[in-house]
Protein backbone atom coordinates (compact mmCIF):
# COMPACT_ATOMS: atom_id res chain seq x y z
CA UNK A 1 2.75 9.81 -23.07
CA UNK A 2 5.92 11.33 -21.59
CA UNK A 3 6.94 9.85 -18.02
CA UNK A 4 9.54 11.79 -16.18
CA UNK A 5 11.84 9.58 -13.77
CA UNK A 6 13.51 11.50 -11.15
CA UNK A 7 14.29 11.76 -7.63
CA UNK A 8 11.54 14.13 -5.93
CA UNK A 9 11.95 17.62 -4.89
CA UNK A 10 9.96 20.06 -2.87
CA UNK A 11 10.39 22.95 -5.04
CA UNK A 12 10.91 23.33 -8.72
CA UNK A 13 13.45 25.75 -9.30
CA UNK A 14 13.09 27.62 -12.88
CA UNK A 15 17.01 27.72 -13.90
CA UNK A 16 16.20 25.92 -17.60
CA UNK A 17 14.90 27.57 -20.70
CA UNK A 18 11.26 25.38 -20.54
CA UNK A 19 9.48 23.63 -17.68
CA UNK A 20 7.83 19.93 -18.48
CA UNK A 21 4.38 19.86 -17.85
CA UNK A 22 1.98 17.00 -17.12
CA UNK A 23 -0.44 16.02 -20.20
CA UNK A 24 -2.79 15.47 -17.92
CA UNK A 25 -3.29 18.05 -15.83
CA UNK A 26 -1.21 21.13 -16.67
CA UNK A 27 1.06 21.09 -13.62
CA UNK A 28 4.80 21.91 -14.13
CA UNK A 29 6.81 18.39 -13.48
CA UNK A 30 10.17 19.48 -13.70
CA UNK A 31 12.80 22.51 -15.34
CA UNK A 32 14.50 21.65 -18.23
CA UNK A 33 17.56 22.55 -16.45
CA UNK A 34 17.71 19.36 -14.50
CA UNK A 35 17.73 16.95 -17.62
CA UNK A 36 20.35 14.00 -17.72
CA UNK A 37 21.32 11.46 -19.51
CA UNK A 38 21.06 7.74 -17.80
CA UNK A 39 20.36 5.01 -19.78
CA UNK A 40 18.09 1.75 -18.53
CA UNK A 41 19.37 -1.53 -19.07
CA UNK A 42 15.83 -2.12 -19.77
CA UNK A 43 15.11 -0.02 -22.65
CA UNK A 44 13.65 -1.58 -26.16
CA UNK A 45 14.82 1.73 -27.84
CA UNK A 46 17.11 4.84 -27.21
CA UNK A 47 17.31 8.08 -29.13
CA UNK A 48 18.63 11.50 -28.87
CA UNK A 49 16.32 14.60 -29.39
CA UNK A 50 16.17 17.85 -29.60
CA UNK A 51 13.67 18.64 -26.63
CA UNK A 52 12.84 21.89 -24.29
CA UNK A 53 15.47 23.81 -25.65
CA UNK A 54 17.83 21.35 -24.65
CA UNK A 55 20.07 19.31 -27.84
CA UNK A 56 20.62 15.29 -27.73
CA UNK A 57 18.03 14.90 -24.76
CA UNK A 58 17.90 11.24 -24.25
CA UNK A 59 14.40 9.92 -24.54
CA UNK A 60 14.13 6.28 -24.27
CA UNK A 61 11.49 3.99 -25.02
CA UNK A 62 9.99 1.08 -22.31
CA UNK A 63 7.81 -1.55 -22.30
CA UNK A 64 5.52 -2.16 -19.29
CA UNK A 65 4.72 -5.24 -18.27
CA UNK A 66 1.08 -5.56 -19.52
CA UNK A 67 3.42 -4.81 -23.51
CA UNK A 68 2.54 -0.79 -23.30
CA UNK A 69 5.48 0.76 -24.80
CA UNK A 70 6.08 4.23 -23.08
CA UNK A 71 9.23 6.99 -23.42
CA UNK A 72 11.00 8.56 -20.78
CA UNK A 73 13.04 11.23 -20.11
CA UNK A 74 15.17 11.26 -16.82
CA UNK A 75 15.80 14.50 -14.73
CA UNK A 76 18.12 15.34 -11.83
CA UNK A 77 15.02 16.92 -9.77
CA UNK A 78 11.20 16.32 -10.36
CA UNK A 79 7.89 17.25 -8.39
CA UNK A 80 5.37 14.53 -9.16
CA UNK A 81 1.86 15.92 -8.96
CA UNK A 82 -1.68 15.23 -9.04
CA UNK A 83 -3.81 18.12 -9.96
CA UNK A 84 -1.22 20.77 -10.13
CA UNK A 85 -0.94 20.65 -6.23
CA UNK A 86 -1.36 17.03 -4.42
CA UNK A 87 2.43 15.59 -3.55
CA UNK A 88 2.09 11.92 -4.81
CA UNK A 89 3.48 9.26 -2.34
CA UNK A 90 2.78 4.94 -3.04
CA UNK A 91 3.52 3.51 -0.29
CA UNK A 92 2.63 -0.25 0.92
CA UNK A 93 3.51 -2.57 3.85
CA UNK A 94 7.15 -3.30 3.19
CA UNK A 95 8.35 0.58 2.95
CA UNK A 96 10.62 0.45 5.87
CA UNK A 97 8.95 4.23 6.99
CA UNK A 98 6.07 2.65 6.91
CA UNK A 99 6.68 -0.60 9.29
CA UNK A 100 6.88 2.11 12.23
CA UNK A 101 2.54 1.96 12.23
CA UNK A 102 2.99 -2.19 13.18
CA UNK A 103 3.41 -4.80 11.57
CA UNK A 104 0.36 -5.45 8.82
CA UNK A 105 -1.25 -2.48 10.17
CA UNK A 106 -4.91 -2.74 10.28
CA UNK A 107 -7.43 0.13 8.88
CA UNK A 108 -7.76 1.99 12.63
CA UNK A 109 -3.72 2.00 13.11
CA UNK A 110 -3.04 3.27 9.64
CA UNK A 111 -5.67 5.52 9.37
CA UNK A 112 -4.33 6.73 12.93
CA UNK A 113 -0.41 6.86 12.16
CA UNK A 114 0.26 7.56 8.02
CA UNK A 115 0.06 11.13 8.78
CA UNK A 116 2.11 11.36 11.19
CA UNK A 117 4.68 8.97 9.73
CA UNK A 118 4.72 10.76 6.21
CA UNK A 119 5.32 14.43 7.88
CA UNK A 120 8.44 12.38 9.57
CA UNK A 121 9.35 10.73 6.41
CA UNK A 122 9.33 14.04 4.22
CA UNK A 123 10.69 16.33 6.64
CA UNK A 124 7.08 18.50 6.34
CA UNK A 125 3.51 18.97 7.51
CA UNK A 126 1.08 19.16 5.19
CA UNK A 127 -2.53 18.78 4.18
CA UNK A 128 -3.15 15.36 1.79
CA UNK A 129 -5.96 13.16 0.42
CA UNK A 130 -4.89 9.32 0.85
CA UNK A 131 -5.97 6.33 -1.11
CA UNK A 132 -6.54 3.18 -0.07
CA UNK A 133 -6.60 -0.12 -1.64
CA UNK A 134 -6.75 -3.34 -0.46
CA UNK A 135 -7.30 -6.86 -1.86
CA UNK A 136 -9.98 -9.73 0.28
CA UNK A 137 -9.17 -13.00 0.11
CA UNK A 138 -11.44 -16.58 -0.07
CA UNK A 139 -11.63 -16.76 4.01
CA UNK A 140 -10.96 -20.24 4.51
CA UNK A 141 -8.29 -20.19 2.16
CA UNK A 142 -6.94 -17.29 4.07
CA UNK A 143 -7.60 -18.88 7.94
CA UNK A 144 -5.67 -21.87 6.31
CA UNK A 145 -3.18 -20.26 4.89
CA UNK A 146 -2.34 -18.17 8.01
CA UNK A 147 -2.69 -21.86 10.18
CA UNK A 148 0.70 -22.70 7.95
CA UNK A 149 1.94 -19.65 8.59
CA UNK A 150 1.64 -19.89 12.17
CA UNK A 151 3.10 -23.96 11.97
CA UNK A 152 5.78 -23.36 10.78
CA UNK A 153 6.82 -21.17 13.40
CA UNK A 154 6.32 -17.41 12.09
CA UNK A 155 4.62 -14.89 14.88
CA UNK A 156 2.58 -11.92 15.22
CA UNK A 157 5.18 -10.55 18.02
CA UNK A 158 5.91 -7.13 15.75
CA UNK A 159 1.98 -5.91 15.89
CA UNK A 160 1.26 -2.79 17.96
CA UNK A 161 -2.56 -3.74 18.20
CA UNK A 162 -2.51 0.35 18.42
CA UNK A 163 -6.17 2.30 19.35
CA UNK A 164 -7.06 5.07 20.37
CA UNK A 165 -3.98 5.99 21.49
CA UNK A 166 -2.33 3.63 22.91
CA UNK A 167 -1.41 -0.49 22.22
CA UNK A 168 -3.80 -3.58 23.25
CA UNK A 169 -2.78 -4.64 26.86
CA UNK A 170 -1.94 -8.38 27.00
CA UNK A 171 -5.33 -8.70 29.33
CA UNK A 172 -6.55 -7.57 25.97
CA UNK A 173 -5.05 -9.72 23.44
CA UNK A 174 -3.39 -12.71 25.39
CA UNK A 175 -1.28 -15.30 23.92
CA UNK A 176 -2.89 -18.88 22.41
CA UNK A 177 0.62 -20.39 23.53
CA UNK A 178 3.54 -20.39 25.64
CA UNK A 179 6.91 -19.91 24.35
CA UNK A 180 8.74 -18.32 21.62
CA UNK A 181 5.91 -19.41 18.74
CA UNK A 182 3.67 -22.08 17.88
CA UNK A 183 5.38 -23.77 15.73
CA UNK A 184 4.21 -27.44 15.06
CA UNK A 185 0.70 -26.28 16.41
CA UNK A 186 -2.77 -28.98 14.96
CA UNK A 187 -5.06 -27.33 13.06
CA UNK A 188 -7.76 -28.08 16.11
CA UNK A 189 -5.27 -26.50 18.42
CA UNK A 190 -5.48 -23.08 16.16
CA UNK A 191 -8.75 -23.06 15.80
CA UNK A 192 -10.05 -23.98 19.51
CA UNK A 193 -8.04 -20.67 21.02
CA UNK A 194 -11.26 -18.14 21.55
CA UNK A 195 -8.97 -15.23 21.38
CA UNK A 196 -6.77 -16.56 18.01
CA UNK A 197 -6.53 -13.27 16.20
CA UNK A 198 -6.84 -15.52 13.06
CA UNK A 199 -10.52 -15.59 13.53
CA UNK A 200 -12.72 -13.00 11.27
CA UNK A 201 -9.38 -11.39 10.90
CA UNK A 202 -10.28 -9.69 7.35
CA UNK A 203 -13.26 -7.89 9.04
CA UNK A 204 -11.58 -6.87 12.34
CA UNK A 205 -8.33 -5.32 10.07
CA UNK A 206 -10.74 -3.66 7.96
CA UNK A 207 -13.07 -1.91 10.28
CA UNK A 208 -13.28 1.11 13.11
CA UNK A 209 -12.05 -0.68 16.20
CA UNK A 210 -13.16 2.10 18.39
CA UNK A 211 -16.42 1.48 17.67
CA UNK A 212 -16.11 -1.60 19.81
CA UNK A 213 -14.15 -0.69 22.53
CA UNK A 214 -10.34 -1.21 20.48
CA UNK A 215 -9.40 -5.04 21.32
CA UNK A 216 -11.47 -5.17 24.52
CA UNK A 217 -14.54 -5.60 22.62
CA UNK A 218 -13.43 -8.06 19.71
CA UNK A 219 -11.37 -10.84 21.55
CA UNK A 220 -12.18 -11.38 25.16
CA UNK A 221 -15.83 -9.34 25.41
CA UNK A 222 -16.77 -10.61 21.85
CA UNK A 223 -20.53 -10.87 20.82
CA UNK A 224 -22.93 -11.24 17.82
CA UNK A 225 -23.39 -7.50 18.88
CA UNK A 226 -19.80 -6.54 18.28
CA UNK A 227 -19.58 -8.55 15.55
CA UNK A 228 -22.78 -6.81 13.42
CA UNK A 229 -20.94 -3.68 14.52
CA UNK A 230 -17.41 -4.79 13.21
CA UNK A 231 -18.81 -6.23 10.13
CA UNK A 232 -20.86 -3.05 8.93
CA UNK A 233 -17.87 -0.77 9.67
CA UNK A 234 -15.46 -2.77 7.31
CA UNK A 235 -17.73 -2.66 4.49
CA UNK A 236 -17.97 1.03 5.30
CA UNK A 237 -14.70 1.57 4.88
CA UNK A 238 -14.33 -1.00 1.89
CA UNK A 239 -17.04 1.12 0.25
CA UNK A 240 -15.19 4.13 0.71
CA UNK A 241 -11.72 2.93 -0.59
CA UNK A 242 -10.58 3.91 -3.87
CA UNK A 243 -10.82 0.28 -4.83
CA UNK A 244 -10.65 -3.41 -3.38
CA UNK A 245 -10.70 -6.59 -5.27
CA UNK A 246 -9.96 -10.53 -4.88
CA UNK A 247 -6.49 -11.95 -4.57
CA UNK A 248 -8.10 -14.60 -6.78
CA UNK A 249 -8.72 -11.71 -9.82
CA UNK A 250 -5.59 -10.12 -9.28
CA UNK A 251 -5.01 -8.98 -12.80
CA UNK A 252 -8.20 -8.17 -13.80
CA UNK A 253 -8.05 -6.07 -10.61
CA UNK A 254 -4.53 -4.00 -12.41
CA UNK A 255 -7.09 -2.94 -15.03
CA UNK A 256 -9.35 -1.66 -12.55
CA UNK A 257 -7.25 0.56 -10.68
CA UNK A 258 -5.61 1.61 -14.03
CA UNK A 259 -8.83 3.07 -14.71
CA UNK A 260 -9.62 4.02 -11.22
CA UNK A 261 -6.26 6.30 -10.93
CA UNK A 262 -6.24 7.26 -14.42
CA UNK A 263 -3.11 5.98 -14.45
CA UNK A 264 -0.79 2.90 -16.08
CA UNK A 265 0.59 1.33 -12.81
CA UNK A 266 3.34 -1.54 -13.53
CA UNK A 267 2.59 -5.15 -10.77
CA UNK A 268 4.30 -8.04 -10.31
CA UNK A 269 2.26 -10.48 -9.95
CA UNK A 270 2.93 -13.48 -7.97
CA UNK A 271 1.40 -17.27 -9.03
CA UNK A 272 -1.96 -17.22 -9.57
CA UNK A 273 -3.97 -17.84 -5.92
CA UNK A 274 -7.15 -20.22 -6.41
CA UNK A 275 -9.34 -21.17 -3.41
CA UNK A 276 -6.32 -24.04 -2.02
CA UNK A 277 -3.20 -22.96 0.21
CA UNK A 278 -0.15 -24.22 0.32
């Protein structure tokens, strides 16, 4: 398999003698025209071909992390596509475009802000199909882990708490503490705070807030009602993803989603995560 890398374009203007097509599906990647030469530090092998019409193309061979070798060519301007029309765009929480939907968006402020974010971001309108993953994690392990968090002084001060419009009203999601953070807070202190958005956190960033009444019905009017109703719209939406998986199974999870996308995606992968927090 050929992979181009490239800086994206809108258009693909047909100045070269050829046009490099995607194996897959047919769709012109990029003209000939726009071929260059730049080496990677990181490359196990470089040679120089005759290619598209083109003499002493540079094609260079990689290695991805999972020990796939794969070649590359590198040109000036490419289009990556999906299908022959579908603009491909990865995005994840720490794209700085991206921050402007809150900090670790939930489901109903992403799903409400990408959109419009990604016409900003690429200077255009346009129709697209999004996938989302996600991965759950063991839920004490996670409440824990957060409790740290939270101890040693960190905040949720960035979050929009956006729905329906418009953010959550302090009425709506008031403070556990007083001051600039919690730091140094007791694990009974944490937990005791009714309206600690810690608490079924996984299910409330993963479902349809709306249906609830946004924050007013899943902090201060929370009930085993709202709850049922919270819990059966996340694994709505977790059904509907193009995949989710366990933080404890995260490379088993690569494979998945390699299969999933039909498509060899390179992860780093942090230490393994087991059921214990730091």
């Amino acid at each position: 398999t050929c992979f181009i890398v490239a800086e994206n374009s809108s258009r693909i203007q047909k100045k070269g003698q050829e046009l490099i097509l995607c194996r897959k599906c047919g769709a012109d990647v990029a003209d000939s025209y726009y071929l260059f030469s730049k080496e990677s530090p990181g490359a196990h092998k470089i040679e120089y071909q005759n290619l598209f019409g083109r003499k002493n193309v540079t094609v260079q061979t990689l290695v991805n992390p999972f020990g796939v070798p794969f070649k590359i060519v590198t040109a000036e301007k490419a289009r990556c596509a999906r299908m022959g029309k579908l603009h491909e765009t990865w995005s994840r929480h720490r794209d700085q475009w991206l921050r402007r939907c809150g900090l670790h968006a939930d489901f109903t402020e992403l799903t409400a802000c990408v959109g419009g974010e990604l016409d900003r971001h690429e200077g255009s309108a346009v129709h697209r199909r999004y996938f989302y993953i996600t991965l759950l994690r063991e839920p004490v392990a996670r409440y824990l882990s957060e409790y740290r968090h939270v101890k040693r002084g960190a905040t949720w001060k960035g979050s929009r708490h956006w729905c329906q419009g418009r953010t959550a009203t302090a009425g709506e999601v008031p403070p556990c503490y007083t001051g600039e953070s919690w730091r140094g807070v007791t694990l009974e202190e944490f937990a005791s705070c009714p309206w600690n958005l810690a608490n079924n956190r996984q299910t409330r960033m993963l479902a349809d807030l709306a249906l609830v009444g946004c924050y007013n019905g899943t902090l201060r009017h929370r009930s085993a009602e709202t709850d049922r109703v919270l819990l059966a719209s996340a694994k709505r939406n977790l059904a509907a993803m193009a995949y989710f998986g366990l933080t404890e199974f995260q490379k088993r999870g690569d494979y998945t989603i390699d299969e999933i996308l039909n498509d060899k995606v390179a992860w780093k992968h942090p230490a393994p995560l087991s059921s214990l927090t730091r």
